[in-house]
PDB file of N, CA and C in Angstrom:
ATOM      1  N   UNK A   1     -41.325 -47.988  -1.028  1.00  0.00           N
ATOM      2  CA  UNK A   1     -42.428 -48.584  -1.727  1.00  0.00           C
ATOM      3  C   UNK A   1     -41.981 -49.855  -2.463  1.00  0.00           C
ATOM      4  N   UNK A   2     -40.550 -49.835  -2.873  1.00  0.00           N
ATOM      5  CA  UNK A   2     -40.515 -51.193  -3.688  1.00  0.00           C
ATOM      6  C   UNK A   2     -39.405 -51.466  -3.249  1.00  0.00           C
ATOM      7  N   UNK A   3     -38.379 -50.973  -2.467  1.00  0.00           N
ATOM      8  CA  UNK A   3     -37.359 -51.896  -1.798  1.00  0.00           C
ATOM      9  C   UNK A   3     -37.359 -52.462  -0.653  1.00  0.00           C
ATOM     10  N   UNK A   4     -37.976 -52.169   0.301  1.00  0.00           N
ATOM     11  CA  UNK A   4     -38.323 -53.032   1.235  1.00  0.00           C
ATOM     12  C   UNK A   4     -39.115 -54.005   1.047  1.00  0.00           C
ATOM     13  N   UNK A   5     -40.185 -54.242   0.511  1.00  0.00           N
ATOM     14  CA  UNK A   5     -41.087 -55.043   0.111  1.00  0.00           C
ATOM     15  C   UNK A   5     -40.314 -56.222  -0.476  1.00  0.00           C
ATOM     16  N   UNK A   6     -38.794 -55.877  -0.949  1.00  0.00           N
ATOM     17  CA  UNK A   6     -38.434 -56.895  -2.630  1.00  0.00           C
ATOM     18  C   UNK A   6     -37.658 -57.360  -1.585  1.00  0.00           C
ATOM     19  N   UNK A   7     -36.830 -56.395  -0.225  1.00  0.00           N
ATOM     20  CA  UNK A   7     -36.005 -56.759   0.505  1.00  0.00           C
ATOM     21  C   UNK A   7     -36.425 -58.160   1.532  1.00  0.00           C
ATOM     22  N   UNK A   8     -37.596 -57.787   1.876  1.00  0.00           N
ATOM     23  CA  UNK A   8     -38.213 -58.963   2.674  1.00  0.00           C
ATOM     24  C   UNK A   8     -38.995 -60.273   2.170  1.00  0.00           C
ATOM     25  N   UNK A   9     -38.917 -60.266   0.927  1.00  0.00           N
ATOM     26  CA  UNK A   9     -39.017 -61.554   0.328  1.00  0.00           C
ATOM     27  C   UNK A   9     -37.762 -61.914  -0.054  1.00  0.00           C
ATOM     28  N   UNK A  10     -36.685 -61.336  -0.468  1.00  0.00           N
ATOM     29  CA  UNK A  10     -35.797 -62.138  -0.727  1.00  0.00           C
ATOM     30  C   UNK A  10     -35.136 -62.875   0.789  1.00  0.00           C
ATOM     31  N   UNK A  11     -35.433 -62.443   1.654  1.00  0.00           N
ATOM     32  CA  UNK A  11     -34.983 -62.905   3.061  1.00  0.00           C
ATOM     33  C   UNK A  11     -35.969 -63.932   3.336  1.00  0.00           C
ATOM     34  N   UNK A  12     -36.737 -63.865   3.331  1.00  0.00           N
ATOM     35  CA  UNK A  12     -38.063 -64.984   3.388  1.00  0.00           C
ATOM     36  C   UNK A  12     -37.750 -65.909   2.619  1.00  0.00           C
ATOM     37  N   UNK A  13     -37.115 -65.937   1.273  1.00  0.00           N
ATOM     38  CA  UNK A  13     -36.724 -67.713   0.533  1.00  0.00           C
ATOM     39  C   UNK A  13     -35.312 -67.670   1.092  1.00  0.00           C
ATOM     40  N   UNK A  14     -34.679 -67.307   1.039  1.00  0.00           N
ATOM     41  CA  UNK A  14     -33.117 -67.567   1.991  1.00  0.00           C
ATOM     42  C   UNK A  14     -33.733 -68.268   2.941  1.00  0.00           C
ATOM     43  N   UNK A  15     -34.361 -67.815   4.267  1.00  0.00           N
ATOM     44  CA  UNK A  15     -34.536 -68.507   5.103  1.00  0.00           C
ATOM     45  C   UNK A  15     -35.172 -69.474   4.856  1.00  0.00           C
ATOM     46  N   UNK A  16     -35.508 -69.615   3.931  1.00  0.00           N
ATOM     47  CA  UNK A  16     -36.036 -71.381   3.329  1.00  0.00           C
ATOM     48  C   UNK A  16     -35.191 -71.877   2.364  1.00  0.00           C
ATOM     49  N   UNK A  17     -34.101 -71.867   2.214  1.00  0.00           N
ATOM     50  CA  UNK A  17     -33.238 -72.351   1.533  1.00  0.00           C
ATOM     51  C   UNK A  17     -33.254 -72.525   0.148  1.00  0.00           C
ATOM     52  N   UNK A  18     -34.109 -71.053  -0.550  1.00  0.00           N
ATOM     53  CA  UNK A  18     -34.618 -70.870  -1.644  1.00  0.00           C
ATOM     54  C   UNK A  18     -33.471 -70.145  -2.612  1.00  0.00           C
ATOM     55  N   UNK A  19     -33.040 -70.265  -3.841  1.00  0.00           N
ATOM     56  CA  UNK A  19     -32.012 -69.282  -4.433  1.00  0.00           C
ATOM     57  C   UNK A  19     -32.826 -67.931  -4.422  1.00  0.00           C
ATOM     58  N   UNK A  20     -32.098 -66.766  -4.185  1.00  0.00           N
ATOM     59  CA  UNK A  20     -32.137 -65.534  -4.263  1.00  0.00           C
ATOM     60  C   UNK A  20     -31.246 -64.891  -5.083  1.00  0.00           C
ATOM     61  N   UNK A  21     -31.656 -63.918  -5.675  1.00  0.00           N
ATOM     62  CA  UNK A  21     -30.953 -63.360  -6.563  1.00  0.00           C
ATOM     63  C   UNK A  21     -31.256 -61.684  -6.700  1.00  0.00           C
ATOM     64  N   UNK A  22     -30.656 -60.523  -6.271  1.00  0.00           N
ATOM     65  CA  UNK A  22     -31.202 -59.667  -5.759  1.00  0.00           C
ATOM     66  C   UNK A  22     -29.939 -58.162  -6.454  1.00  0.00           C
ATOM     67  N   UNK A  23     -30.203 -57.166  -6.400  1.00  0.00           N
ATOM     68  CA  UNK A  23     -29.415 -56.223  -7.048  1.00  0.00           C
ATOM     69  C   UNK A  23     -29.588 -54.857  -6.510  1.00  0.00           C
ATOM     70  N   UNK A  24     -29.045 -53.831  -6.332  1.00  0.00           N
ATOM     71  CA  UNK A  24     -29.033 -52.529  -6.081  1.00  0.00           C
ATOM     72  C   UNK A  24     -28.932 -51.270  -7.292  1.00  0.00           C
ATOM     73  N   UNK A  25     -29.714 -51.021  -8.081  1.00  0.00           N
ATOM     74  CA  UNK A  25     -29.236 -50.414  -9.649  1.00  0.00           C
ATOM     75  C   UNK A  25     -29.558 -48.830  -8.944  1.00  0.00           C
ATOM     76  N   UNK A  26     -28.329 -48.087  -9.127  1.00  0.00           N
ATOM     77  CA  UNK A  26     -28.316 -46.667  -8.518  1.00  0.00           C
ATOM     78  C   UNK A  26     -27.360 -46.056  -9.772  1.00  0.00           C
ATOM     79  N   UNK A  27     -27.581 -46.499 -10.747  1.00  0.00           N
ATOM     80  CA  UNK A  27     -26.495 -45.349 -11.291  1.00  0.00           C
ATOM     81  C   UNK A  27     -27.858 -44.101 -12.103  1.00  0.00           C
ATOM     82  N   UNK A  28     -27.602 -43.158 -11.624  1.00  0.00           N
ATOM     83  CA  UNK A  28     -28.196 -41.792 -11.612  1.00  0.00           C
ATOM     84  C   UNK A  28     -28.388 -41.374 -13.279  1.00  0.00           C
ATOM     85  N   UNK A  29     -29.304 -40.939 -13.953  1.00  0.00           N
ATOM     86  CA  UNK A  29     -29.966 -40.790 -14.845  1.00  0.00           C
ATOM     87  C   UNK A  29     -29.978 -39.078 -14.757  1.00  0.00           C
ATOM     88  N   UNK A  30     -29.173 -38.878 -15.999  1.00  0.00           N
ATOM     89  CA  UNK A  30     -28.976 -37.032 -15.991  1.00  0.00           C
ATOM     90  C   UNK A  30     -30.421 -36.716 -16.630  1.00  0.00           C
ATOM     91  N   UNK A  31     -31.269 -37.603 -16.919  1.00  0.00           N
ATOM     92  CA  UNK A  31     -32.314 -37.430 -17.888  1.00  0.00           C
ATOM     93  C   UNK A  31     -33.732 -36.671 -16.433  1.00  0.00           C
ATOM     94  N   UNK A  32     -34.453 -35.690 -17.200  1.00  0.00           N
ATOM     95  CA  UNK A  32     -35.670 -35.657 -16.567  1.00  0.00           C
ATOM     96  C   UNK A  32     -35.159 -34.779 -15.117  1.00  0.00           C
ATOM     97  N   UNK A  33     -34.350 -33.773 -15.419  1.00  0.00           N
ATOM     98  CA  UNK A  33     -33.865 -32.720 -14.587  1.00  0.00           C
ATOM     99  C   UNK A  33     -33.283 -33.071 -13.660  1.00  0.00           C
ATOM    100  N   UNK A  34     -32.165 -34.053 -13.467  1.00  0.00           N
ATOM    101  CA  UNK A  34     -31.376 -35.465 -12.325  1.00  0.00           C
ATOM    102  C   UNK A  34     -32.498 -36.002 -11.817  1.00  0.00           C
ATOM    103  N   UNK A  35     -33.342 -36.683 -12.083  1.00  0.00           N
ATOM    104  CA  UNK A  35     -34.068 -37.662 -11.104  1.00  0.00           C
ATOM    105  C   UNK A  35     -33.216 -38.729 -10.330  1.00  0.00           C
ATOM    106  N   UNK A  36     -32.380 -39.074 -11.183  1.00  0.00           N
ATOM    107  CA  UNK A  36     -31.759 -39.904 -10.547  1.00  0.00           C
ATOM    108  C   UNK A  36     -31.994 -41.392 -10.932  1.00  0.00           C
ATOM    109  N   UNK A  37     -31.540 -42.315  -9.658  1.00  0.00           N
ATOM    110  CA  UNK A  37     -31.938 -43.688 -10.289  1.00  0.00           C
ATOM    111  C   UNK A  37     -33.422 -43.807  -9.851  1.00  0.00           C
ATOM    112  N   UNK A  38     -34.120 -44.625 -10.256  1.00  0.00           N
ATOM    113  CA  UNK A  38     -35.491 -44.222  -9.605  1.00  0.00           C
ATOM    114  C   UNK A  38     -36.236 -45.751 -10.287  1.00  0.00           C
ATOM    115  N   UNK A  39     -37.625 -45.581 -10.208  1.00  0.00           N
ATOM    116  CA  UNK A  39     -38.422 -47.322 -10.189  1.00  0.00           C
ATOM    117  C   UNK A  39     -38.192 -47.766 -12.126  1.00  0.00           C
ATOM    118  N   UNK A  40     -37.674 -48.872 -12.371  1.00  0.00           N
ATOM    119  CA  UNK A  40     -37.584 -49.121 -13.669  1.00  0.00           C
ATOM    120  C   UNK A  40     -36.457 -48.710 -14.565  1.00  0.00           C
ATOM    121  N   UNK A  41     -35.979 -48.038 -14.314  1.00  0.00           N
ATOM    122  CA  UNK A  41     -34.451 -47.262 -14.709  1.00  0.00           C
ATOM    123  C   UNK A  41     -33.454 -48.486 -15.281  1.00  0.00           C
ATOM    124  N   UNK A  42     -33.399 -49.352 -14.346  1.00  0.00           N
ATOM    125  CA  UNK A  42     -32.838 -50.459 -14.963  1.00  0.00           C
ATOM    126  C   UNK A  42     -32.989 -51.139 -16.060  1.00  0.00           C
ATOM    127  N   UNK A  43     -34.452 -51.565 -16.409  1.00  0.00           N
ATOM    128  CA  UNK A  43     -34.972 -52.707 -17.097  1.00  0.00           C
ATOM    129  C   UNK A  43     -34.025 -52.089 -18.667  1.00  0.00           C
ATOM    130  N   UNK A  44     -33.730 -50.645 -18.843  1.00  0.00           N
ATOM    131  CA  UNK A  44     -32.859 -50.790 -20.312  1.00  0.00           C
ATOM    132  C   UNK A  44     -31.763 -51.372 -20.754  1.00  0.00           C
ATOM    133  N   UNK A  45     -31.506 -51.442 -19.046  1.00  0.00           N
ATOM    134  CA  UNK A  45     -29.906 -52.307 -19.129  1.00  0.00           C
ATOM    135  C   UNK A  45     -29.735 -53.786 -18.564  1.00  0.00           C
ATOM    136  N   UNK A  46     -30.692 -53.947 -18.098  1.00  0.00           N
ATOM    137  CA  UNK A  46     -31.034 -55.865 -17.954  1.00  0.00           C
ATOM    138  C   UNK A  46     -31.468 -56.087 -19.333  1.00  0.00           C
ATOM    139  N   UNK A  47     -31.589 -55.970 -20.366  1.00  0.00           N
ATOM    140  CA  UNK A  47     -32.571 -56.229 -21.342  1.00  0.00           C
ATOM    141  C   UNK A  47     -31.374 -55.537 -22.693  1.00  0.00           C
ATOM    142  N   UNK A  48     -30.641 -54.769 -22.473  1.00  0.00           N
ATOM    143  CA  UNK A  48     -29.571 -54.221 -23.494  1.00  0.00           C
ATOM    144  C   UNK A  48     -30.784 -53.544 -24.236  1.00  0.00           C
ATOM    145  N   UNK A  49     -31.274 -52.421 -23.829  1.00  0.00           N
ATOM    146  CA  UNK A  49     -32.042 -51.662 -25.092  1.00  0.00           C
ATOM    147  C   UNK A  49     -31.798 -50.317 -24.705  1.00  0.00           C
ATOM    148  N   UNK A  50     -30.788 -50.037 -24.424  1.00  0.00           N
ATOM    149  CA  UNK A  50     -30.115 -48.211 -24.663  1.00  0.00           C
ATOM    150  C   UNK A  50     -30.950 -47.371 -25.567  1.00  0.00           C
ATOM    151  N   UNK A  51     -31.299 -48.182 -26.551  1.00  0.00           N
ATOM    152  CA  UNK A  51     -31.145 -47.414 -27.916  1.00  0.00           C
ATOM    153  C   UNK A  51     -32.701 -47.609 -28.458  1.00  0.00           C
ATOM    154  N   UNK A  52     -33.485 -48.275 -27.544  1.00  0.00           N
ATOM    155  CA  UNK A  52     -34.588 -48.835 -27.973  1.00  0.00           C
ATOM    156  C   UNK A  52     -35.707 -47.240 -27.910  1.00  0.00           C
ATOM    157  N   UNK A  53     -36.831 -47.131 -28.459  1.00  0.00           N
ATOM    158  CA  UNK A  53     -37.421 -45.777 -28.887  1.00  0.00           C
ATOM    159  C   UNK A  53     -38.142 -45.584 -27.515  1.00  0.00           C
ATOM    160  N   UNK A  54     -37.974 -44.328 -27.021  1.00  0.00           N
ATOM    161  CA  UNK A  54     -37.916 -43.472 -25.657  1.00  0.00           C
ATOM    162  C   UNK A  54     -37.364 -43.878 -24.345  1.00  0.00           C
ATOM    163  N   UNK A  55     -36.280 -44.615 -24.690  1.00  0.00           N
ATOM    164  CA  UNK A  55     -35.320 -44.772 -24.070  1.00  0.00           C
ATOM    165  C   UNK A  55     -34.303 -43.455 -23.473  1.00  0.00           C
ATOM    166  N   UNK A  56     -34.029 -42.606 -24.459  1.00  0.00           N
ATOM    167  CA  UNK A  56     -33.238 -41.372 -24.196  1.00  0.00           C
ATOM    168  C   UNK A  56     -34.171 -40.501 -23.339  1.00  0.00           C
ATOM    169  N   UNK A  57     -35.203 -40.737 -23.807  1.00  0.00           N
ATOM    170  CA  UNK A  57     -36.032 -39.841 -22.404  1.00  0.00           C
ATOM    171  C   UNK A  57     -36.128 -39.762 -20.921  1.00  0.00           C
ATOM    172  N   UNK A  58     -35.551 -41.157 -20.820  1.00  0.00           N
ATOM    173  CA  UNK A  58     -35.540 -41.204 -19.177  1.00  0.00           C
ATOM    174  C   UNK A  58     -33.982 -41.804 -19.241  1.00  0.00           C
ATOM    175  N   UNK A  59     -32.601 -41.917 -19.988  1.00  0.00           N
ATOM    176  CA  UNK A  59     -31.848 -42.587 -19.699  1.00  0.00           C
ATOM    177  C   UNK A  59     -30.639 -41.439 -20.120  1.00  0.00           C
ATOM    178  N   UNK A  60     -31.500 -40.156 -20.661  1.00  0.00           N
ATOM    179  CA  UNK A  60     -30.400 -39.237 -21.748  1.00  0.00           C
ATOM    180  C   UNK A  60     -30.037 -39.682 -22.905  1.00  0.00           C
ATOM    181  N   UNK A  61     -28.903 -38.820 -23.252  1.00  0.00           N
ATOM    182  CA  UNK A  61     -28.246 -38.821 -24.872  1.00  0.00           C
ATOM    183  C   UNK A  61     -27.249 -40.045 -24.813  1.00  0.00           C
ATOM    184  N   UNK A  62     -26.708 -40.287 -23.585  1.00  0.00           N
ATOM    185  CA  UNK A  62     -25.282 -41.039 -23.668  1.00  0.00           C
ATOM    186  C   UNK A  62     -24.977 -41.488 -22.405  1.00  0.00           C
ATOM    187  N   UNK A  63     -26.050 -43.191 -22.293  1.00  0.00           N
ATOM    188  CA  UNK A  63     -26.328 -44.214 -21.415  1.00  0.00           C
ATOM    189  C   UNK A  63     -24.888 -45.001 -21.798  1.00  0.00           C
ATOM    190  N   UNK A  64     -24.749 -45.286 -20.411  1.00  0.00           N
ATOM    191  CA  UNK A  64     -23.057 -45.716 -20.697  1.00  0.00           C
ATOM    192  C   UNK A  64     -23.300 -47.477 -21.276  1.00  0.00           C
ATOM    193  N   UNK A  65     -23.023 -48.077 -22.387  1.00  0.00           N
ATOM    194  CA  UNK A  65     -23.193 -49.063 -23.031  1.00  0.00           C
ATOM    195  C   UNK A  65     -22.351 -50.070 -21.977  1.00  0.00           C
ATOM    196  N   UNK A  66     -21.203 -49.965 -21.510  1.00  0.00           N
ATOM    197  CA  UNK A  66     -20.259 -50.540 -20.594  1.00  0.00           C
ATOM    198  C   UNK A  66     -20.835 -51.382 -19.525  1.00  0.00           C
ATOM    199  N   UNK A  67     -22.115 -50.292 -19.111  1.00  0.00           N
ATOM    200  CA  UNK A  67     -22.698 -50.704 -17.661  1.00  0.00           C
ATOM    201  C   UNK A  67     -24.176 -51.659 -18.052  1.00  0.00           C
ATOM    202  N   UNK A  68     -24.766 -51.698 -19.362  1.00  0.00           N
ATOM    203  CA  UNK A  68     -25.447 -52.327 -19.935  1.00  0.00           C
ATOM    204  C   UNK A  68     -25.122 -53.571 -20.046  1.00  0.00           C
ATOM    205  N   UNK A  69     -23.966 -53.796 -20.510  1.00  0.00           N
ATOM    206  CA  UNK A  69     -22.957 -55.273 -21.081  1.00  0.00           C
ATOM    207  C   UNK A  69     -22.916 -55.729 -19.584  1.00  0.00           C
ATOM    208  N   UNK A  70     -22.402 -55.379 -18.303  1.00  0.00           N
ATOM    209  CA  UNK A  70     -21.807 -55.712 -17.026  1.00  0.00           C
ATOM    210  C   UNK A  70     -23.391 -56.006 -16.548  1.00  0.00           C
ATOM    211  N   UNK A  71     -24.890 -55.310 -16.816  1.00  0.00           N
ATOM    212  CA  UNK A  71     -25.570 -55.454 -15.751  1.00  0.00           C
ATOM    213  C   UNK A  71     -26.380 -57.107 -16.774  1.00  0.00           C
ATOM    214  N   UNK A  72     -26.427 -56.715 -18.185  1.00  0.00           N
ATOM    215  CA  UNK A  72     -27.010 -57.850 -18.820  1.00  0.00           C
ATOM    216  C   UNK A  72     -26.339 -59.285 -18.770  1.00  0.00           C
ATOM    217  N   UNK A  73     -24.972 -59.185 -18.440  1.00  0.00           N
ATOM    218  CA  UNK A  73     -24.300 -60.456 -18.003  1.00  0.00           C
ATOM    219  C   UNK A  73     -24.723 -61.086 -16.938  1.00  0.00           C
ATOM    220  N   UNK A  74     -24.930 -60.035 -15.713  1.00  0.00           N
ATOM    221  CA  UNK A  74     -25.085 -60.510 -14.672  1.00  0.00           C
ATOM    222  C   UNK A  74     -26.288 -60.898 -14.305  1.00  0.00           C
ATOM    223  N   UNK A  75     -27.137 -60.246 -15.180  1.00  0.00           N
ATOM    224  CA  UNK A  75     -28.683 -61.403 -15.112  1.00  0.00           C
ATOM    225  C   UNK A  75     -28.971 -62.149 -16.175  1.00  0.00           C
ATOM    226  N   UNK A  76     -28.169 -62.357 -16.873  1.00  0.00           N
ATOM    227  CA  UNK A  76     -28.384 -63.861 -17.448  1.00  0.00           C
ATOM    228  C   UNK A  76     -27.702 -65.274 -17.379  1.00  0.00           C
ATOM    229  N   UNK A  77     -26.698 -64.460 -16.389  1.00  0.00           N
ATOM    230  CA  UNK A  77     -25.782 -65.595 -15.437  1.00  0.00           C
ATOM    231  C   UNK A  77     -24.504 -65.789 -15.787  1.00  0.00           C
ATOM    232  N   UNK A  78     -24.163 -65.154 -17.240  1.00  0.00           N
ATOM    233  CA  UNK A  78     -22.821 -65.362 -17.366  1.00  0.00           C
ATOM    234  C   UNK A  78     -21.419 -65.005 -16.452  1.00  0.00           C
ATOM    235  N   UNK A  79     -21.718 -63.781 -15.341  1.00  0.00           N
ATOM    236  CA  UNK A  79     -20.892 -63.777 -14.580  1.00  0.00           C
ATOM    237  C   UNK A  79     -20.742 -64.590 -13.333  1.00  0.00           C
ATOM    238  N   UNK A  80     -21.631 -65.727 -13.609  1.00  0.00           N
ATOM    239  CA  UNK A  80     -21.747 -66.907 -12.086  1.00  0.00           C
ATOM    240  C   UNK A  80     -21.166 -67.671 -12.914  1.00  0.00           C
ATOM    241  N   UNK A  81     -20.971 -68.183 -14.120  1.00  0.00           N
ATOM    242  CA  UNK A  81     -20.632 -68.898 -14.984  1.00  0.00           C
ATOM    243  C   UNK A  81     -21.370 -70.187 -15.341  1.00  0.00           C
ATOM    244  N   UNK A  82     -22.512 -69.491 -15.486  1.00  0.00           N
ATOM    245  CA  UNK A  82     -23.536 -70.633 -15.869  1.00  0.00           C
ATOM    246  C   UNK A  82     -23.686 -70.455 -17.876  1.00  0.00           C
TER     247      UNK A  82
END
């Protein structure tokens, strides 16, 4: 429902010589009986809000801060070195 869809537009501006910028976020969420990684899971850690209110509900007690710092770098460009 939402990775193929995201998959074939980002191939569609490539082939137009468009920047793409694209990600795989799978790290598994003990929260909500293992769901797992699943739609939105990310946005706490593009955005650094671990800690932000009902966050622990879908992320658990003890969201690894490590992988927050590594994923918020990498979309705001500091690891391209912009």
């Amino acid at each position: 429902m939402f990775r193929a869809p995201a998959a074939h537009l980002a191939d569609a501006r490539a082939a137009v010589g468009r920047p793409v910028f694209a990600y795989e976020f799978a790290w598994p969420s003990p929260a909500l009986g293992g769901l797992g990684a699943c739609h939105c899971l990310d946005v706490p850690f593009v955005f650094d809000q671990l800690a932000a209110d009902g966050a622990a509900a879908v992320l658990g007690d003890d969201a690894p801060q490590a992988l927050a710092d590594e994923v918020t770098a990498a979309a705001d460009g500091s690891e391209l070195g912009e």
